[in-house]
Protein backbone atom coordinates (compact mmCIF):
# COMPACT_ATOMS: atom_id res chain seq x y z
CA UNK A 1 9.28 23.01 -21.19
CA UNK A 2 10.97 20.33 -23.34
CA UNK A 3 9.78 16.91 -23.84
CA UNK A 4 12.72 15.79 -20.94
CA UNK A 5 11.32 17.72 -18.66
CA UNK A 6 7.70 17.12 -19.29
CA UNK A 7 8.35 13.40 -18.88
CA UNK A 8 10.26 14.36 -15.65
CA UNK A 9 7.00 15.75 -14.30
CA UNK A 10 4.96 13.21 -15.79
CA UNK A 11 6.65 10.67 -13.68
CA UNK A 12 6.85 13.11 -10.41
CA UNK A 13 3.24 13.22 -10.23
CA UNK A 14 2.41 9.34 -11.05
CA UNK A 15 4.79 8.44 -8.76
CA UNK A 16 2.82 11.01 -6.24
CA UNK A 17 -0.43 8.92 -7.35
CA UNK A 18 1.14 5.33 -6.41
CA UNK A 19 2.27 6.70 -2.91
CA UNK A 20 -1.24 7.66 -2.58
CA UNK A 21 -2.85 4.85 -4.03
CA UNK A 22 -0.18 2.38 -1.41
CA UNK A 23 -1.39 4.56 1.29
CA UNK A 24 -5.38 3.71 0.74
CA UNK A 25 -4.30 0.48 0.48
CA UNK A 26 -2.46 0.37 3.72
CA UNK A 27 -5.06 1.59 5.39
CA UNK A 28 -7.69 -0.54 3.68
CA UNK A 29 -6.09 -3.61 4.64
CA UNK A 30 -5.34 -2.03 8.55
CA UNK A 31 -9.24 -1.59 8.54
CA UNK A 32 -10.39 -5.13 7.43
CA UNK A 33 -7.74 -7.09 9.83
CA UNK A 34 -9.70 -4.30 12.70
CA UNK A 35 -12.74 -5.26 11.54
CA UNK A 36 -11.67 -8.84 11.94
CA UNK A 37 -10.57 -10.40 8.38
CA UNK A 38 -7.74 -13.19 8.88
CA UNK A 39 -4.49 -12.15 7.29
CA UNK A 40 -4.74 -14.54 4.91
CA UNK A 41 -7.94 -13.64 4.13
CA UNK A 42 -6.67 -9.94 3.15
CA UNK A 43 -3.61 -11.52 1.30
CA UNK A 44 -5.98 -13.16 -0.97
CA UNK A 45 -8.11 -10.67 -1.63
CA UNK A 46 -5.47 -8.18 -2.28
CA UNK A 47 -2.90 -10.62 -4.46
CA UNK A 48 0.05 -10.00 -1.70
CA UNK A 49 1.72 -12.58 0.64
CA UNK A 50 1.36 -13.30 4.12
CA UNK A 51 4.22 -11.88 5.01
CA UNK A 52 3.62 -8.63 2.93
CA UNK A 53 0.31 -8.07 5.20
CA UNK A 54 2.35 -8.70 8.47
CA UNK A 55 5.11 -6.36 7.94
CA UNK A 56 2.69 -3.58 6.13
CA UNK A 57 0.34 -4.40 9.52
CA UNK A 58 3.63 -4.50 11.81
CA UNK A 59 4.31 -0.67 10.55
CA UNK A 60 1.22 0.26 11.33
CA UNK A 61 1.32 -0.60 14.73
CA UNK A 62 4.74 -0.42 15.14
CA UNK A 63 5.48 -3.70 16.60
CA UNK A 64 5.45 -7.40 15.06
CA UNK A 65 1.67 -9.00 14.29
């Protein structure tokens, strides 16, 4: 393989590790609002809005928070 297509799979399999890493995260923050953290608490702690948390939680339970 060439240097084109080494960077090619390079960025296949970070981009493989973000969706992975989003995914822990998703259900990181699903788990603290369960365990009873205010949104706004997990906003701060994770550097995202409000309304980030909402629509991430609103997927998850498929239907608006």
């Amino acid at each position: 393989m060439g240097g084109l297509e080494d960077a090619v799979a390079g960025l296949r399999q970070a981009e493989a590790a973000v969706r992975l890493a989003r995914r822990w995260l998703s259900e990181a923050i699903v788990a603290a609002v369960q365990a009873g953290e205010s949104v706004a608490g997990v906003a701060e702690r994770t550097g995202r809005d409000v309304t980030e948390i909402r629509n991430l939680l609103a997927a998850a339970f498929g239907h608006q928070t």
